[in-house]
C-alpha atoms as a PDB file:
ATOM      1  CA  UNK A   1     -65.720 135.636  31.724  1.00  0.00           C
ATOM      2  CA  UNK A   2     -64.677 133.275  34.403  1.00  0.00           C
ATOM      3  CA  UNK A   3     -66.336 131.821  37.724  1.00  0.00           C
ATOM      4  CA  UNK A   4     -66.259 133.260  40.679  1.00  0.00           C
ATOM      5  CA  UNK A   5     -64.984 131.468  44.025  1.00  0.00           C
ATOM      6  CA  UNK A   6     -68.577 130.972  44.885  1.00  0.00           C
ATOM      7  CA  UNK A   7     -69.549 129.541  41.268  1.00  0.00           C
ATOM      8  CA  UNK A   8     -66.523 127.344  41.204  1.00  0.00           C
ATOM      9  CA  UNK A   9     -67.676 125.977  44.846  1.00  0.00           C
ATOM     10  CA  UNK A  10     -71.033 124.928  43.524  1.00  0.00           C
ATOM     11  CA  UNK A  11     -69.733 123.189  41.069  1.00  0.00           C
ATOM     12  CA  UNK A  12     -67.487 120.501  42.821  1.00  0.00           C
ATOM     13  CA  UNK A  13     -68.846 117.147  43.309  1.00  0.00           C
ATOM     14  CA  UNK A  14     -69.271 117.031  46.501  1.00  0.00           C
ATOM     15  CA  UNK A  15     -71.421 120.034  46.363  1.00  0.00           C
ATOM     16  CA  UNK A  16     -73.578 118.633  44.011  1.00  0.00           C
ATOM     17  CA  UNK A  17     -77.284 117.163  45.405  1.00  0.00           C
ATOM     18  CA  UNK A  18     -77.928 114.074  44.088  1.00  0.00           C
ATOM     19  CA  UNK A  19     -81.056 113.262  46.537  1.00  0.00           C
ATOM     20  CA  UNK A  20     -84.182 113.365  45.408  1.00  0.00           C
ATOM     21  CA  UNK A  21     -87.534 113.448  46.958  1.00  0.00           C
ATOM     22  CA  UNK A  22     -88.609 111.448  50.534  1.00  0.00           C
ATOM     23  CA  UNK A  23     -84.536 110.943  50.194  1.00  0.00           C
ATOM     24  CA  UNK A  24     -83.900 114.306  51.088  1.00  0.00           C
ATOM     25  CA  UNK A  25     -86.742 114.099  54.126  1.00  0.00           C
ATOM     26  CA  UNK A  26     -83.558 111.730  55.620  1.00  0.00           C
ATOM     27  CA  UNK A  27     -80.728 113.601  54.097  1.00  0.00           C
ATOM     28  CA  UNK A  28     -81.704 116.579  57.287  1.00  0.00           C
ATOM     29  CA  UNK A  29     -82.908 113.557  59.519  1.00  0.00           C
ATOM     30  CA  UNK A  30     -86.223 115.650  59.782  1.00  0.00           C
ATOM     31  CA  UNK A  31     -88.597 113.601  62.211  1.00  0.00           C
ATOM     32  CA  UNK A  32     -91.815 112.125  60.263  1.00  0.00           C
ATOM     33  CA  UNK A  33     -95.465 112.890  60.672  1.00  0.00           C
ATOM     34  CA  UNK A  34     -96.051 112.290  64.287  1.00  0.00           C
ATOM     35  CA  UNK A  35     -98.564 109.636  65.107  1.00  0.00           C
ATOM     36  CA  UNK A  36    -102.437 110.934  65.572  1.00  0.00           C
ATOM     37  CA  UNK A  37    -104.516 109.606  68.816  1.00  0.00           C
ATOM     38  CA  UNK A  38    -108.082 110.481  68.772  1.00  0.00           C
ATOM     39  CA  UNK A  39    -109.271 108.721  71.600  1.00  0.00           C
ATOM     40  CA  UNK A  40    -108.016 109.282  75.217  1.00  0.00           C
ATOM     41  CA  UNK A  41    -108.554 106.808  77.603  1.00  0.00           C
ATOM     42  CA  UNK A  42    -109.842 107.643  81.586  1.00  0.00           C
ATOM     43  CA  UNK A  43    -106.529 108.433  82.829  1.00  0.00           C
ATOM     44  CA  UNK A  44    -105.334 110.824  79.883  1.00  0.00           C
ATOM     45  CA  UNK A  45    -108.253 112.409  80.481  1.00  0.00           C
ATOM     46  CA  UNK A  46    -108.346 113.256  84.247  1.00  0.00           C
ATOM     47  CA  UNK A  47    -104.568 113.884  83.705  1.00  0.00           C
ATOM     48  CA  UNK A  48    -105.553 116.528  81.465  1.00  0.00           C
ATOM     49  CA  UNK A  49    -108.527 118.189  83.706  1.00  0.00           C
ATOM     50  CA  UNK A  50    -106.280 117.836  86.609  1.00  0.00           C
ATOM     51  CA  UNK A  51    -103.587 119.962  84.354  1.00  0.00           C
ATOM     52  CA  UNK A  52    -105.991 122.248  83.286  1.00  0.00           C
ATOM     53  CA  UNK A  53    -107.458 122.651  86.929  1.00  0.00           C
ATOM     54  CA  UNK A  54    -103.993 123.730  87.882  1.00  0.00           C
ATOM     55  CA  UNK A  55    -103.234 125.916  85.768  1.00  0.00           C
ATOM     56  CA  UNK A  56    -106.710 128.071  86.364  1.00  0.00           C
ATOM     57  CA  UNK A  57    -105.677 127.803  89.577  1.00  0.00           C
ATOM     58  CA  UNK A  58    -102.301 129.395  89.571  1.00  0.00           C
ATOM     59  CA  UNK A  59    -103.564 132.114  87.250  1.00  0.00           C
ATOM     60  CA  UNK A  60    -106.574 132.834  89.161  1.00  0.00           C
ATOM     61  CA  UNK A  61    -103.782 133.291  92.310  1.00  0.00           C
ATOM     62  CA  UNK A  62    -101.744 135.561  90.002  1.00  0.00           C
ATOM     63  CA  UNK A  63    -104.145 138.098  88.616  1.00  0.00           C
ATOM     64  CA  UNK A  64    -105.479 138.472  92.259  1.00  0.00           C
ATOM     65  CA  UNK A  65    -101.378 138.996  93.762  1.00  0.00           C
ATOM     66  CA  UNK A  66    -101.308 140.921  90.983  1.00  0.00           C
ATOM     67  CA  UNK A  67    -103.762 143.130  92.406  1.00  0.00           C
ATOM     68  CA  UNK A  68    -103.032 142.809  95.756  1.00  0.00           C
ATOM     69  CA  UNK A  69     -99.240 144.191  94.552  1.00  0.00           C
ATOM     70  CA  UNK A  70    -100.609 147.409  92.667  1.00  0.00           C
ATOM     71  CA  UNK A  71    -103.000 148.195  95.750  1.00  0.00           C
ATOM     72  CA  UNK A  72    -100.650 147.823  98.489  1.00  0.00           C
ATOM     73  CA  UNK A  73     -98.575 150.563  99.870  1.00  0.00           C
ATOM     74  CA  UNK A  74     -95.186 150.976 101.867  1.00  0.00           C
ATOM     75  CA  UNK A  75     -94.839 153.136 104.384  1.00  0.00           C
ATOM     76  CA  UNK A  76     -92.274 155.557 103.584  1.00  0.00           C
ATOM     77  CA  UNK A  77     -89.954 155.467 106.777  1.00  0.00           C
ATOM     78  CA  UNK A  78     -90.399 151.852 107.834  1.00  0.00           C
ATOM     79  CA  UNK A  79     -90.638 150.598 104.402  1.00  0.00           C
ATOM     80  CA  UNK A  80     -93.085 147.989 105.566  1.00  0.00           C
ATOM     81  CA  UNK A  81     -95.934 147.036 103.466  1.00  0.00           C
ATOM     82  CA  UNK A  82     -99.587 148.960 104.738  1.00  0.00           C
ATOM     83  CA  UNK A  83    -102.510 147.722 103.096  1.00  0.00           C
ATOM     84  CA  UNK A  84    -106.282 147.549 103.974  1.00  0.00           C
ATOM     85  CA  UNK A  85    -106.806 144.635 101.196  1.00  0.00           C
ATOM     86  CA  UNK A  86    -105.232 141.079 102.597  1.00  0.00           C
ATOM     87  CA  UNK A  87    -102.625 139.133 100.425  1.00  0.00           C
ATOM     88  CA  UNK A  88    -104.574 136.361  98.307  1.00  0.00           C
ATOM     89  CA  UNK A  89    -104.114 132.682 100.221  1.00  0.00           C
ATOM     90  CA  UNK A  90    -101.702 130.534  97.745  1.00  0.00           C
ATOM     91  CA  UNK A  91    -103.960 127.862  96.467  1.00  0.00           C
ATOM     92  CA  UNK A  92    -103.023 124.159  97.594  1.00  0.00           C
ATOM     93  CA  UNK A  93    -103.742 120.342  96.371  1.00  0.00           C
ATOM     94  CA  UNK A  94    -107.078 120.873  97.773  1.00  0.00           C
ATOM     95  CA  UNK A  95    -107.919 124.257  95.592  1.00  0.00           C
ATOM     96  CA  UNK A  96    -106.785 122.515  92.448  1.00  0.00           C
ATOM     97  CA  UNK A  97    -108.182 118.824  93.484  1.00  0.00           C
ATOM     98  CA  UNK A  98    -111.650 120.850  94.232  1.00  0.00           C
ATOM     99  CA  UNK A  99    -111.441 122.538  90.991  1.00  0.00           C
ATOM    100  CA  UNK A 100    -110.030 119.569  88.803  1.00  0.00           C
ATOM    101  CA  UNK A 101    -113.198 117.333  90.624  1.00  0.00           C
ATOM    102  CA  UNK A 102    -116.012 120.838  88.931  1.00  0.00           C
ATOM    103  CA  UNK A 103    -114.230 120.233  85.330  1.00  0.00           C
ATOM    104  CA  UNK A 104    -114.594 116.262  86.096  1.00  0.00           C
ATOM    105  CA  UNK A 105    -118.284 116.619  86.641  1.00  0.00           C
ATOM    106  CA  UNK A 106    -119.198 118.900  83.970  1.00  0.00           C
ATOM    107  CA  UNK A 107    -117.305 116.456  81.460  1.00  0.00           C
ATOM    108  CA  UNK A 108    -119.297 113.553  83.034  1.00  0.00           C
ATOM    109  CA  UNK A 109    -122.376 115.174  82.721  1.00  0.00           C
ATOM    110  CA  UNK A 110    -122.208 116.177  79.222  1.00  0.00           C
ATOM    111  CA  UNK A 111    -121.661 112.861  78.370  1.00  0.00           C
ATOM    112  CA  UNK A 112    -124.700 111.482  80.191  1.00  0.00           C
ATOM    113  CA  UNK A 113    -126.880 113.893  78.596  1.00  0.00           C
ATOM    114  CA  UNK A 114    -125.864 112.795  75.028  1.00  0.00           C
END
């Protein structure tokens, strides 16, 4: 019984793997174990609340349009919006600065009470 196409494929040389191990880590140019930082320093830090602050921010402003959207109604001839609940206020710098400053604190005061 002879080999198929597929079989006879496998078995030319340049088909066969001859890498072994790490070797083969490099044959795919897979990246390597990324480097580990346990310590942040001051500015990583507040970058991160300041992030964070943000982003509770913004999603705080979206679940509130959000409900703002399903409440409000149109008026069927005008097509304008009528609504007895006002749109939310977009949060700005100072919402997220104010909010980034209360995550500041509470990380400063944990670490004096230690």
């Amino acid at each position: 019984m002879g080999l198929n196409l597929h079989e006879q494929n496998l078995l030319r040389p340049e088909h066969i793997h001859t890498h072994k191990g790490n070797n083969m880590k490099n044959a795919f140019n897979t990246p390597g174990i990324p480097e580990v930082k346990f310590n942040k320093n001051g500015y990583e830090i507040r970058t991160d609340i300041l992030a964070m602050a943000k982003d509770m921010v913004q999603q705080d402003f979206q679940v509130k349009f959000a409900g703002w959207e399903m409440t409000a109604e149109r008026d069927q001839k005008t097509g304008q919006i009528v609504s007895k609940v006002n749109m939310p206020e977009f949060p700005g710098l100072e919402k997220v600065l104010e909010t980034a400053e209360k995550m500041y604190g509470f990380v400063n005061a944990g670490a004096s009470r230690k």
